[in-house]
N, C-alpha and C. Protein backbone atom coordinates (compact mmCIF):
# COMPACT_ATOMS: atom_id res chain seq x y z
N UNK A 1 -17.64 -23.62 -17.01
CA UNK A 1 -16.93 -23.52 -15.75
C UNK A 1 -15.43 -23.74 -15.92
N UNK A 2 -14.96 -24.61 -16.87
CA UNK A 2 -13.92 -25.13 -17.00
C UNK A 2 -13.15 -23.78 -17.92
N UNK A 3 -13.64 -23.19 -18.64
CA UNK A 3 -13.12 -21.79 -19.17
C UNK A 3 -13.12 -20.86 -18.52
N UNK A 4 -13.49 -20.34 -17.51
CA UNK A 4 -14.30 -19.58 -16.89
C UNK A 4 -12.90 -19.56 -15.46
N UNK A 5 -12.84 -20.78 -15.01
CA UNK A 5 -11.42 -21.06 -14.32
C UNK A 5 -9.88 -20.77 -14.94
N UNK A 6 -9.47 -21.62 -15.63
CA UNK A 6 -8.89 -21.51 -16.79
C UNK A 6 -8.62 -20.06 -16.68
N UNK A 7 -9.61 -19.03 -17.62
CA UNK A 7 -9.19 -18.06 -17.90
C UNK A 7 -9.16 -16.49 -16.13
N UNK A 8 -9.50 -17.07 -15.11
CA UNK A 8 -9.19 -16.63 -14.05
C UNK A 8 -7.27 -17.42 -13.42
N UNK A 9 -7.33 -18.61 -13.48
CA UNK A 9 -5.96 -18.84 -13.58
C UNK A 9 -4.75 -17.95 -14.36
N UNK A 10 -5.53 -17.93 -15.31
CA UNK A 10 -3.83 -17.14 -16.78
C UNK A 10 -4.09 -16.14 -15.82
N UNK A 11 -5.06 -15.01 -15.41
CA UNK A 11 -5.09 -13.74 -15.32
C UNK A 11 -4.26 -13.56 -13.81
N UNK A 12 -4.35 -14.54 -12.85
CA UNK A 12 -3.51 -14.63 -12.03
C UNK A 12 -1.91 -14.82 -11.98
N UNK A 13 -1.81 -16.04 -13.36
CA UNK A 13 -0.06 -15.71 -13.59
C UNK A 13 -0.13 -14.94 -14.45
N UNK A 14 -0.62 -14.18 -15.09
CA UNK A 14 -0.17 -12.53 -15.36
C UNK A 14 0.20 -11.85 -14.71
N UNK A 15 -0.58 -11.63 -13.41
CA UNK A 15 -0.11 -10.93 -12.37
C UNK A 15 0.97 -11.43 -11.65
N UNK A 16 1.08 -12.63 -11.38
CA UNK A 16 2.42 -13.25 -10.80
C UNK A 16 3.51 -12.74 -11.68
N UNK A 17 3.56 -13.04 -13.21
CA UNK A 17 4.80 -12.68 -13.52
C UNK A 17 5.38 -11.17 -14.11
N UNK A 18 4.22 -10.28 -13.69
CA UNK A 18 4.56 -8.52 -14.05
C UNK A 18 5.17 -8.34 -12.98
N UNK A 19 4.49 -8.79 -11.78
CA UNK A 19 5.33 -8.69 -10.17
C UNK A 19 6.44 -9.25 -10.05
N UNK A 20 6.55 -10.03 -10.66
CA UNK A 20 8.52 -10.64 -10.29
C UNK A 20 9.17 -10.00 -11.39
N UNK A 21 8.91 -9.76 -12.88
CA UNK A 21 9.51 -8.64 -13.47
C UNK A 21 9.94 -7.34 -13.28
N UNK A 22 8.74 -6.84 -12.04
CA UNK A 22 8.81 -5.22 -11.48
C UNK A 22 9.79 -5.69 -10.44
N UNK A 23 9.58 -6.73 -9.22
CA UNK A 23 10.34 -6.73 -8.25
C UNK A 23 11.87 -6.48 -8.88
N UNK A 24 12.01 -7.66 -9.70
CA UNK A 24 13.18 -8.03 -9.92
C UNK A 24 14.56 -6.33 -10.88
N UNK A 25 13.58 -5.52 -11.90
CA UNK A 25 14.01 -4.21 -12.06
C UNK A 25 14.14 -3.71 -10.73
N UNK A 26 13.30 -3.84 -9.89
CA UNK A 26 13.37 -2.87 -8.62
C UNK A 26 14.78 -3.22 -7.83
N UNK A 27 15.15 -4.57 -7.86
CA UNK A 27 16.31 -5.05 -7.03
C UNK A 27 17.17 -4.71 -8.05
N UNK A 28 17.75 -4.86 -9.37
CA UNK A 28 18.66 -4.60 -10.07
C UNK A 28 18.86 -3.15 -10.47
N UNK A 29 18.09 -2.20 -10.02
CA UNK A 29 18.48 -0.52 -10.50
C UNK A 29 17.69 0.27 -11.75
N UNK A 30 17.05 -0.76 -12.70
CA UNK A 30 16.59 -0.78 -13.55
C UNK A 30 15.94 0.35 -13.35
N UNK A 31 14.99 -0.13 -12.27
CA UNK A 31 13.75 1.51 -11.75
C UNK A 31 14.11 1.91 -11.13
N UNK A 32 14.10 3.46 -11.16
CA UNK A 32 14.76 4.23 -9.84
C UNK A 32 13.53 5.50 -9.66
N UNK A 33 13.53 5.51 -8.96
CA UNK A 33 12.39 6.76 -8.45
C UNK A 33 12.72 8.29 -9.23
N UNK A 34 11.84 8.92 -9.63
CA UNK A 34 11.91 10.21 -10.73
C UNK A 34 11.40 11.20 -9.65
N UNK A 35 11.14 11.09 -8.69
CA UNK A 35 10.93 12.21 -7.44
C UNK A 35 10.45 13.91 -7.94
N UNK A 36 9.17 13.94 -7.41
CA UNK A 36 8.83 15.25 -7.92
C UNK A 36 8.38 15.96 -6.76
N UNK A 37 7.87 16.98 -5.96
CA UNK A 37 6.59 17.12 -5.37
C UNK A 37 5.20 16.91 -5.62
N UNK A 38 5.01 16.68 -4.84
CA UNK A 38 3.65 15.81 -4.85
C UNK A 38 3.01 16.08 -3.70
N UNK A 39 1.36 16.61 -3.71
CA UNK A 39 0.48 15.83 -2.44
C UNK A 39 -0.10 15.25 -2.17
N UNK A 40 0.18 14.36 -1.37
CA UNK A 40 -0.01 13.14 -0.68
C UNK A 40 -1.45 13.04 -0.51
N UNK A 41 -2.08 14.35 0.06
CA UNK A 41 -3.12 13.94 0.50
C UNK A 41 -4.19 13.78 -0.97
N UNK A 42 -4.41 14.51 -2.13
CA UNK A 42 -4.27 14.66 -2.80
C UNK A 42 -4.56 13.13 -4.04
N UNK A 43 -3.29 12.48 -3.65
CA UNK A 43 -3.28 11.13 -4.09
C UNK A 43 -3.81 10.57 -3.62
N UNK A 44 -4.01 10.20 -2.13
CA UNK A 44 -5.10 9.17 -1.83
C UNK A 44 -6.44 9.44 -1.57
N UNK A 45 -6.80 10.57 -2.00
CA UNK A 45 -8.16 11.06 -2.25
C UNK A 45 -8.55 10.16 -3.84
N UNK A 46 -8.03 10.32 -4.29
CA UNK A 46 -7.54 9.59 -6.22
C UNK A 46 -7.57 8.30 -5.64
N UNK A 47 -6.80 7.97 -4.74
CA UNK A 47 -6.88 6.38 -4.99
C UNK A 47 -8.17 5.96 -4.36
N UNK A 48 -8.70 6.00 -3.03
CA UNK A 48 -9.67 5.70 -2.51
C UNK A 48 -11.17 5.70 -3.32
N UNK A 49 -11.43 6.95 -4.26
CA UNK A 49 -12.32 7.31 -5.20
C UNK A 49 -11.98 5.86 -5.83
N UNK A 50 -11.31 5.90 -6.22
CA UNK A 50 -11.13 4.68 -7.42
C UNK A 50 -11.00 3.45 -6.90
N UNK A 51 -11.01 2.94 -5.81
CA UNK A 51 -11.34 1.50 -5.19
C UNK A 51 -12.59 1.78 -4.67
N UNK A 52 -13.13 2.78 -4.25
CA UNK A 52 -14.42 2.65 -3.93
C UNK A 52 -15.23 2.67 -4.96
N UNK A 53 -14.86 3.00 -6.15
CA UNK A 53 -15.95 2.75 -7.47
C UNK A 53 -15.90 1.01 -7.63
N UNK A 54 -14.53 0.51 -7.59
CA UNK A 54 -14.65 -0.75 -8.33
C UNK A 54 -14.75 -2.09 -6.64
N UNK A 55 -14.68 -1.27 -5.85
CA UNK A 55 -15.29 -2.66 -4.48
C UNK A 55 -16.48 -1.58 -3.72
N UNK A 56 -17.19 -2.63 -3.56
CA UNK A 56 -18.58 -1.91 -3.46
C UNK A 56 -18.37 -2.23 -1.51
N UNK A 57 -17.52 -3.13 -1.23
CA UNK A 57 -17.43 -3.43 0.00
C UNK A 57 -15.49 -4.53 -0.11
N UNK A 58 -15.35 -4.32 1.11
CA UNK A 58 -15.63 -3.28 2.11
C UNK A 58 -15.34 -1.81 2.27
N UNK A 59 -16.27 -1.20 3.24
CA UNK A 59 -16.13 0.44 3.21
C UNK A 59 -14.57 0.74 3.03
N UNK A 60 -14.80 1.95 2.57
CA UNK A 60 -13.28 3.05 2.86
C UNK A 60 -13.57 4.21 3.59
N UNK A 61 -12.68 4.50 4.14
CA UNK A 61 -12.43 5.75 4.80
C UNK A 61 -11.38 6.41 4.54
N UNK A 62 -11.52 7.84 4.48
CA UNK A 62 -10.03 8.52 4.61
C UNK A 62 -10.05 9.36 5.50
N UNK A 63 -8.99 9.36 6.29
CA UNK A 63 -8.49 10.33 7.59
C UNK A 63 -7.35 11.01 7.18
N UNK A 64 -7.37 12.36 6.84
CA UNK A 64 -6.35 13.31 6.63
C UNK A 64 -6.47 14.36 8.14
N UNK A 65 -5.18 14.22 8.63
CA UNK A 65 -5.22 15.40 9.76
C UNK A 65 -5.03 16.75 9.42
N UNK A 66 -5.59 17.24 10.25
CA UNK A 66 -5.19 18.93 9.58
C UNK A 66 -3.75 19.39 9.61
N UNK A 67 -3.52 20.02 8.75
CA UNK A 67 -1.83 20.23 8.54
C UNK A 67 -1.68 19.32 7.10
N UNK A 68 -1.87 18.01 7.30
CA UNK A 68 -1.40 17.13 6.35
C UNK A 68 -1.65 17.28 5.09
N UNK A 69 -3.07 17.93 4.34
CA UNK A 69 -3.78 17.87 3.42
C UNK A 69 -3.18 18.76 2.41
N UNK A 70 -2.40 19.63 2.97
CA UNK A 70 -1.76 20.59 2.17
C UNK A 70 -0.39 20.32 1.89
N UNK A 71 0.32 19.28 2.75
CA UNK A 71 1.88 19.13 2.64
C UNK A 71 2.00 18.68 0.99
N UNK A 72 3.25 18.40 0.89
CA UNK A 72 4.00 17.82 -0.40
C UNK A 72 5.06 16.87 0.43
N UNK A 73 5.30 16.42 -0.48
CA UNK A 73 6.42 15.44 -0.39
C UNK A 73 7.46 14.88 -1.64
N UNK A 74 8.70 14.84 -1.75
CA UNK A 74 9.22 14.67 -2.70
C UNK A 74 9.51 13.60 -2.97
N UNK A 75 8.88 12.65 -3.91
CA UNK A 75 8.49 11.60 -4.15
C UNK A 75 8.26 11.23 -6.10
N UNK A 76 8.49 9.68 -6.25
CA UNK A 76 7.93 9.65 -7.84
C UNK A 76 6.20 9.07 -7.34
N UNK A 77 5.71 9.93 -8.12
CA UNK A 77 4.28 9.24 -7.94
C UNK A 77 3.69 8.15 -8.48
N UNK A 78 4.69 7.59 -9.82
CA UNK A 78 4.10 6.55 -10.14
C UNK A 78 4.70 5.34 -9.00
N UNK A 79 5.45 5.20 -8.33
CA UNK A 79 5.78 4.52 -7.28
C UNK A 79 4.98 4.41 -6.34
N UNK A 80 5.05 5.90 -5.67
CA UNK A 80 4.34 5.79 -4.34
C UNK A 80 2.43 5.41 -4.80
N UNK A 81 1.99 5.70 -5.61
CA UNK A 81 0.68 5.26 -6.27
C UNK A 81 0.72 3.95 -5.99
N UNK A 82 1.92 3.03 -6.33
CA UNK A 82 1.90 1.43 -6.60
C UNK A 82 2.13 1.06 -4.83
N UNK A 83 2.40 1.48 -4.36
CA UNK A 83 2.57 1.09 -2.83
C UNK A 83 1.19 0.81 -2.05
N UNK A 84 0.94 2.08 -2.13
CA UNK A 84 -1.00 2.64 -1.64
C UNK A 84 -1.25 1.58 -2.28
N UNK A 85 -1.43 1.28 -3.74
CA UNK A 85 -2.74 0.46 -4.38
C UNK A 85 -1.99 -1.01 -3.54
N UNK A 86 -1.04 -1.59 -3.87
CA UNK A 86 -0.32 -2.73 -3.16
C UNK A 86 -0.90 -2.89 -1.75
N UNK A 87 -0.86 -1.62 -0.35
CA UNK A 87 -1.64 -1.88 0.62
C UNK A 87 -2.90 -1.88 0.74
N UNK A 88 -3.39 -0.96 -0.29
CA UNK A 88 -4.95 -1.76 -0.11
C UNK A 88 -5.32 -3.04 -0.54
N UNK A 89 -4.51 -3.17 -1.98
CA UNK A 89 -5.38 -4.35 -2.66
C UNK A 89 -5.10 -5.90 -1.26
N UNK A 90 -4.43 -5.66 -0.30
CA UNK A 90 -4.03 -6.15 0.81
C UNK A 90 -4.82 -6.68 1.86
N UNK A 91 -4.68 -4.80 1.83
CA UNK A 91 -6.38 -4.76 3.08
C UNK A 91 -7.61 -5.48 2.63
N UNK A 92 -7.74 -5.58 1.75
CA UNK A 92 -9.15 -5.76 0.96
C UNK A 92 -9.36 -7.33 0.97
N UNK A 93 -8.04 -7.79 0.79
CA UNK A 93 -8.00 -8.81 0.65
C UNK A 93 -8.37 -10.04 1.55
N UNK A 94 -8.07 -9.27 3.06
CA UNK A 94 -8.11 -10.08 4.20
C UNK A 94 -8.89 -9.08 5.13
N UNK A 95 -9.86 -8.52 4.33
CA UNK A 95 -11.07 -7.87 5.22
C UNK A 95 -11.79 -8.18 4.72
N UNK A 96 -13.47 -9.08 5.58
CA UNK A 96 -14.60 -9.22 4.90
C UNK A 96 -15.52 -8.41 4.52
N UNK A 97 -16.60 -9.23 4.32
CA UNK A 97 -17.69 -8.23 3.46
C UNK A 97 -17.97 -6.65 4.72
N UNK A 98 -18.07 -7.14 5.62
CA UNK A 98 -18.69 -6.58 6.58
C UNK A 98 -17.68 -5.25 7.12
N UNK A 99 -16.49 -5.66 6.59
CA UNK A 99 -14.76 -4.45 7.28
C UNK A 99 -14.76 -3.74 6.68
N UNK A 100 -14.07 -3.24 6.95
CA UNK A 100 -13.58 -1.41 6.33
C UNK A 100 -11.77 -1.39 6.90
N UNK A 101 -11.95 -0.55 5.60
CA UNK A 101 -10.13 -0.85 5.09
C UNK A 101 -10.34 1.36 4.93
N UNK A 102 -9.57 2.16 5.97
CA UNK A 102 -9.02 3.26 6.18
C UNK A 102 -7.49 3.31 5.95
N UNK A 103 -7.77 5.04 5.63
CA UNK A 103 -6.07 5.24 4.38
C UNK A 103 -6.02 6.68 5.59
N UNK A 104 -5.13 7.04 6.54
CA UNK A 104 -4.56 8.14 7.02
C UNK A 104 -3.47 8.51 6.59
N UNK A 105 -3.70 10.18 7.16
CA UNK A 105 -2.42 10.60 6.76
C UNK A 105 -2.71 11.95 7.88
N UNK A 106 -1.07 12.10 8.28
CA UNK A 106 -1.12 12.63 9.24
C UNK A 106 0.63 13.25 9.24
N UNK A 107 0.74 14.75 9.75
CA UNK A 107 1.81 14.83 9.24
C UNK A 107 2.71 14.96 11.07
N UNK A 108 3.86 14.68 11.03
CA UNK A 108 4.71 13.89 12.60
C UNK A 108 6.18 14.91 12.09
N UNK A 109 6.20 15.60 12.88
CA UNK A 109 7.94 16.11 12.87
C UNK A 109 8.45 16.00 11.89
N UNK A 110 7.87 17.25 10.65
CA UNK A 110 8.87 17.44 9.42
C UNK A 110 8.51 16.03 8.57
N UNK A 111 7.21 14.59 9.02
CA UNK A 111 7.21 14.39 7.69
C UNK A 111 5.64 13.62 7.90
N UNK A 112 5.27 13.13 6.49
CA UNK A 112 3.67 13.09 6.25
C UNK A 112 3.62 11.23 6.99
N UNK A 113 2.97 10.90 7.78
CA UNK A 113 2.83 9.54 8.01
C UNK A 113 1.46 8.96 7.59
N UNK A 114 2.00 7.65 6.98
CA UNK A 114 0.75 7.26 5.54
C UNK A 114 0.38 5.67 6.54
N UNK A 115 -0.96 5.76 6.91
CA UNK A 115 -1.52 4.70 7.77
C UNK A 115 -2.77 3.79 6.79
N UNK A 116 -2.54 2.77 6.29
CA UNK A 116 -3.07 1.76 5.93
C UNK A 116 -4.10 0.52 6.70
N UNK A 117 -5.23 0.84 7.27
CA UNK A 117 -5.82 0.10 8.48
C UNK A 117 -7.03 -0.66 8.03
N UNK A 118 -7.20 -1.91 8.09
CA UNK A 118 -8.52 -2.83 8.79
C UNK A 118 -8.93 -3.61 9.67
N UNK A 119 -9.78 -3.87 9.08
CA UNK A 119 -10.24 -4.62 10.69
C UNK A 119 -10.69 -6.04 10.03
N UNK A 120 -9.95 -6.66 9.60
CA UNK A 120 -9.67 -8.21 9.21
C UNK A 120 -9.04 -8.87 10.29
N UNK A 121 -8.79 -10.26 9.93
CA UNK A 121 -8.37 -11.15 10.51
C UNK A 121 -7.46 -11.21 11.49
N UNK A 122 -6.59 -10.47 11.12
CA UNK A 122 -5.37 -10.05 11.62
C UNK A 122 -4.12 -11.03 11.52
N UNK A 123 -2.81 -10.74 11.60
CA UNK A 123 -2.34 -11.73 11.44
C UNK A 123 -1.26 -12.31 12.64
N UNK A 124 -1.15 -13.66 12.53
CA UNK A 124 -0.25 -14.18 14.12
C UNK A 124 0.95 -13.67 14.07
N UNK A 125 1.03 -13.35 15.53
CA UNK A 125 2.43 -12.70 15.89
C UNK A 125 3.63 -13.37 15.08
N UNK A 126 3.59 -14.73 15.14
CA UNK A 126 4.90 -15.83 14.39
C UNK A 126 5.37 -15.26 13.23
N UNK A 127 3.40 -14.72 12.28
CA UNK A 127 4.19 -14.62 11.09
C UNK A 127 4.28 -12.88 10.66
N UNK A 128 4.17 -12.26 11.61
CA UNK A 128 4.67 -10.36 11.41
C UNK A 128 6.13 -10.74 11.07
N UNK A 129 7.10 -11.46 11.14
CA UNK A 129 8.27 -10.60 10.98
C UNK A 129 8.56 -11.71 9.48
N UNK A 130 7.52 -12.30 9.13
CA UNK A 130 8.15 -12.73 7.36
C UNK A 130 6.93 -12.42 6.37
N UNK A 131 6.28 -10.77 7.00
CA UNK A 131 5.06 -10.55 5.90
C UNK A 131 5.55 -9.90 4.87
N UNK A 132 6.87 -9.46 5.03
CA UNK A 132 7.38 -8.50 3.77
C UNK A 132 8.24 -9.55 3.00
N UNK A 133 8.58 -10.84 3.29
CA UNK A 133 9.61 -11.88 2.64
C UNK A 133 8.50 -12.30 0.85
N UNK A 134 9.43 -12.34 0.37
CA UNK A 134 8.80 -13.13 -1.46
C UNK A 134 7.47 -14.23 -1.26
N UNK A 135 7.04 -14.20 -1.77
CA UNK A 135 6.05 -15.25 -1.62
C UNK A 135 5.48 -15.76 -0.47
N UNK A 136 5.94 -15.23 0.70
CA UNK A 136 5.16 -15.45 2.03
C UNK A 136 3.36 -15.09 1.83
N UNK A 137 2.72 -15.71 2.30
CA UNK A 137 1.37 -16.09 2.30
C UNK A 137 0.88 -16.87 3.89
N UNK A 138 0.30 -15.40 4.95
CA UNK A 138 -0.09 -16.14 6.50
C UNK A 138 -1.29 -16.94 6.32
N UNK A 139 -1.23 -18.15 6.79
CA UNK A 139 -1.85 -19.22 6.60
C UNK A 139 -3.40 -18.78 7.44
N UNK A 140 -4.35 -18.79 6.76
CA UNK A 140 -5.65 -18.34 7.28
C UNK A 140 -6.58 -17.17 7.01
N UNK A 141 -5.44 -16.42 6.71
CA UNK A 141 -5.89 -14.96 6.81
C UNK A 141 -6.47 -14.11 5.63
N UNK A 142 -6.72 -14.92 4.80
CA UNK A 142 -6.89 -14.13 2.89
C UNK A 142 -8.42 -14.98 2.84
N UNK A 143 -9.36 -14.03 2.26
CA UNK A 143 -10.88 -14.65 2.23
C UNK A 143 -10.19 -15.87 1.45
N UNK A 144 -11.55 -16.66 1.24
CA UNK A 144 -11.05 -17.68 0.80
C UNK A 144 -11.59 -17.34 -0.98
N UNK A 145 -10.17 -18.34 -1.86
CA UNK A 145 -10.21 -17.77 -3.33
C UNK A 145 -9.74 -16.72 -3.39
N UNK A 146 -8.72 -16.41 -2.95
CA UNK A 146 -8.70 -14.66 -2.90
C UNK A 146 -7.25 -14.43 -2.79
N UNK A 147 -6.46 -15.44 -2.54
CA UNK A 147 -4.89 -15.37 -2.26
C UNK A 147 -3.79 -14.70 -2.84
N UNK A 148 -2.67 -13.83 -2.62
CA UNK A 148 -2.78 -13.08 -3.35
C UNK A 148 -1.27 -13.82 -3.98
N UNK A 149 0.12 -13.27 -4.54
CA UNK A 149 0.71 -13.80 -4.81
C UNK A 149 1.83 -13.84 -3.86
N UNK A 150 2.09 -13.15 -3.07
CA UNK A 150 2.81 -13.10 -1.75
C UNK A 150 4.29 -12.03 -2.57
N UNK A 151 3.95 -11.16 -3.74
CA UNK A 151 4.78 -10.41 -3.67
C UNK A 151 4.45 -8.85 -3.45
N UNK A 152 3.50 -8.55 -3.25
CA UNK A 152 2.70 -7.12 -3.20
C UNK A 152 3.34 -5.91 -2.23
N UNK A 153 3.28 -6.95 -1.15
CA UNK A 153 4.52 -6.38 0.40
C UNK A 153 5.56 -6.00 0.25
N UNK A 154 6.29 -7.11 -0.71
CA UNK A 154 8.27 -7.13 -1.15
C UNK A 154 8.22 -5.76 -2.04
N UNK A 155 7.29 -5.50 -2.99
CA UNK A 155 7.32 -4.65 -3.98
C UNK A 155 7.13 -2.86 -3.25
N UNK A 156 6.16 -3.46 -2.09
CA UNK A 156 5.82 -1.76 -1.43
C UNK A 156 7.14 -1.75 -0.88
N UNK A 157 8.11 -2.22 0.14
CA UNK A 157 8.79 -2.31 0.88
C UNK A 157 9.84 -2.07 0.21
N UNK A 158 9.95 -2.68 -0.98
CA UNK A 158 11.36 -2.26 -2.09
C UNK A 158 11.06 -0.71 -2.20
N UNK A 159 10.14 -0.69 -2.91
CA UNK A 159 9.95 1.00 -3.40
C UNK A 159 10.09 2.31 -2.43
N UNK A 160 9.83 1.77 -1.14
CA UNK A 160 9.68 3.11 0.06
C UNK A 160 11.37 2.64 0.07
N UNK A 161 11.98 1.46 -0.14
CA UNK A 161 13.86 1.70 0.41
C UNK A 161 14.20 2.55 -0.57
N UNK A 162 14.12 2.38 -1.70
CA UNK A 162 14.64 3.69 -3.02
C UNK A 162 13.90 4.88 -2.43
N UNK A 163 12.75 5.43 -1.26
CA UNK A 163 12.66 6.60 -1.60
C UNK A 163 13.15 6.45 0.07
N UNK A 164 14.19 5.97 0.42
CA UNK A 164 14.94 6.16 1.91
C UNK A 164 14.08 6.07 2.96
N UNK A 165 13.23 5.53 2.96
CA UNK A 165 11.96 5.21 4.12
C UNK A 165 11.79 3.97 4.25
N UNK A 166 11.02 3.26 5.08
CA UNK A 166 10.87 1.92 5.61
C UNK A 166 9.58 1.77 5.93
N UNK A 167 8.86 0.41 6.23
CA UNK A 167 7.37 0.53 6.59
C UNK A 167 7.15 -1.04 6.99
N UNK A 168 6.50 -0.36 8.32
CA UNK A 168 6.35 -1.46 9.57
C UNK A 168 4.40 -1.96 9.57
N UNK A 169 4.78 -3.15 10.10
CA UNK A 169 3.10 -3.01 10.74
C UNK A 169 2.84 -3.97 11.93
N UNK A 170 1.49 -3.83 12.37
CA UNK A 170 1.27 -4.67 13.68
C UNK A 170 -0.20 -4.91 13.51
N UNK A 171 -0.49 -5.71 13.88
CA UNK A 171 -1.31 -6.49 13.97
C UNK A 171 -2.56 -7.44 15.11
N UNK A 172 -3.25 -7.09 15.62
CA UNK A 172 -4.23 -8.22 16.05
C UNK A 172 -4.78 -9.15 16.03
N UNK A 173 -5.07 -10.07 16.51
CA UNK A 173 -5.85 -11.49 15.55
C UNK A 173 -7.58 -11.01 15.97
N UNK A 174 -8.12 -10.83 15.07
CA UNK A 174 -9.90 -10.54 14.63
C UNK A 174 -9.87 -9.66 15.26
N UNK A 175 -8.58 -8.54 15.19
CA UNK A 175 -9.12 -7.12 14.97
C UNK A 175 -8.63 -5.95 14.15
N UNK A 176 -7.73 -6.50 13.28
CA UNK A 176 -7.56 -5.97 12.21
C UNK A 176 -5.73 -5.76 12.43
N UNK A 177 -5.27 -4.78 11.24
CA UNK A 177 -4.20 -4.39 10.84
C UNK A 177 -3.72 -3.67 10.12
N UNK A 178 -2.51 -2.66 10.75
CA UNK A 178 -1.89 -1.34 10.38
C UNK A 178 -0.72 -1.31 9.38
N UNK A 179 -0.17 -1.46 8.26
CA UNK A 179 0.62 -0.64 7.87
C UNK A 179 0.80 0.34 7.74
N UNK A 180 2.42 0.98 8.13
CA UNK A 180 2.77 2.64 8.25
C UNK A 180 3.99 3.09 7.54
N UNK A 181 4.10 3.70 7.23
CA UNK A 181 5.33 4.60 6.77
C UNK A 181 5.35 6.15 6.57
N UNK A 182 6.33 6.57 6.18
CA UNK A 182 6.20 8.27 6.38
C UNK A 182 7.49 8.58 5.07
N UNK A 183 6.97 10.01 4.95
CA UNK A 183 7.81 10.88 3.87
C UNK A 183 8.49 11.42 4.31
N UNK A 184 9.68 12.37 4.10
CA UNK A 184 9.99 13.58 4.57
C UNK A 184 8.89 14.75 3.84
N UNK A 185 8.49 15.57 4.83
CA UNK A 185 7.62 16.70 4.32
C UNK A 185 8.69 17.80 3.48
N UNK A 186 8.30 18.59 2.11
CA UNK A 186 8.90 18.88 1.89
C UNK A 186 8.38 20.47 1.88
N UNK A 187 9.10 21.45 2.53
CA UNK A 187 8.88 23.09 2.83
C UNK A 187 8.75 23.53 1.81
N UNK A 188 7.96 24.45 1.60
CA UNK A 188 8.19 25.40 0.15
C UNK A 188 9.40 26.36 0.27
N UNK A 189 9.91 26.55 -0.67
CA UNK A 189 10.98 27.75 -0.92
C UNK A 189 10.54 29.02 -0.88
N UNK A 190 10.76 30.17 0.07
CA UNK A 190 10.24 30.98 -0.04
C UNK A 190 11.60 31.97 -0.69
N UNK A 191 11.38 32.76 -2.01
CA UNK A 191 12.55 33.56 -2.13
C UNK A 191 12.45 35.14 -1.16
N UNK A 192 13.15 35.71 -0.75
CA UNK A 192 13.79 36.94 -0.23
C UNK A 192 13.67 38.07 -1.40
N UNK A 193 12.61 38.91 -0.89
CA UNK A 193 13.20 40.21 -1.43
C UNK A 193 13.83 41.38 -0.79
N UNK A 194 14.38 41.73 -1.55
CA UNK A 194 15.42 43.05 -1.20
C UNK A 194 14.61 44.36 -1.63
């Protein structure tokens, strides 16, 4: 038991200190977004597959609207990948056995809007406006054993400012919670013939 802890501890400040290494490149310029086209919908088909192999609960869902499934967006994908996985590993976190953690996407006036939703705990109004601050952790709301490091938020929130976007959320208490943000959609080039 005493190894068994132990070696779940290190694996946690592992993760604590790759996250303040990434944050901290992310605030100094170090990383900067490599922006390609990309679809969105596409990717979180990829990501969802792959948290639903490795959490057997709670459910996933994906909601792609029509229109959306086909857009692009000009984006680095190894970024926007780390955002998605950052809001789920989130959702997951503070949804029980019994919740379901949904990934939308939906495309709004020229751009793709990326909806992150469960139906957990929810969190108190007091503490919505310091869920994106360093190490913030809402008191109650993370199964228990399960806490995460309170930089996961700072890191999504850094990465959507390098790709000129922002991302809000709101919340219920025991009925879950939304993070959102959006892309600019990006048009295909059509060339002109003569």
């Amino acid at each position: 038991n005493y190894l068994q802890n132990a070696w779940r501890h290190c694996g946690k400040l592992n993760r604590l200190v790759s996250q303040l290494f990434e944050l901290a490149k992310l605030d100094s310029g170090e990383i900067k977004p490599d922006p390609e086209p990309i679809n969105l919908g596409e990717l979180v088909h990829d990501i969802v597959q792959e948290y639903g192999m490795k959490h057997s609960e709670p459910r996933f869902e994906i909601k792609i609207a029509p229109g959306a499934e086909i857009s692009l967006v000009n984006a680095d994908p190894g970024m926007i990948e780390r955002v998605l996985e950052n809001l789920l590993d989130n959702a997951i976190r503070h949804t029980g056995k019994e919740g379901s953690v949904s990934l939308g996407l939906s495309r709004i006036n020229g751009s793709l809007l990326v909806e992150v939703t469960d139906t957990g705990r929810g969190i108190p109004p007091e503490d919505l406006p310091h869920v994106f601050d360093r190490y913030f952790q809402s008191n109650g709301t993370a199964q228990p054993d399960d806490k995460g490091s309170g930089l996961g938020l700072s890191i999504a929130r850094r990465i959507l400012e390098l790709h000129g976007s922002a991302i809000q959320v709101r919340s219920t208490i025991n009925q879950g919670t939304t993070f959102t943000f959006s892309l600019p959609v990006q048009e295909p080039a059509f060339s002109s013939r003569k």
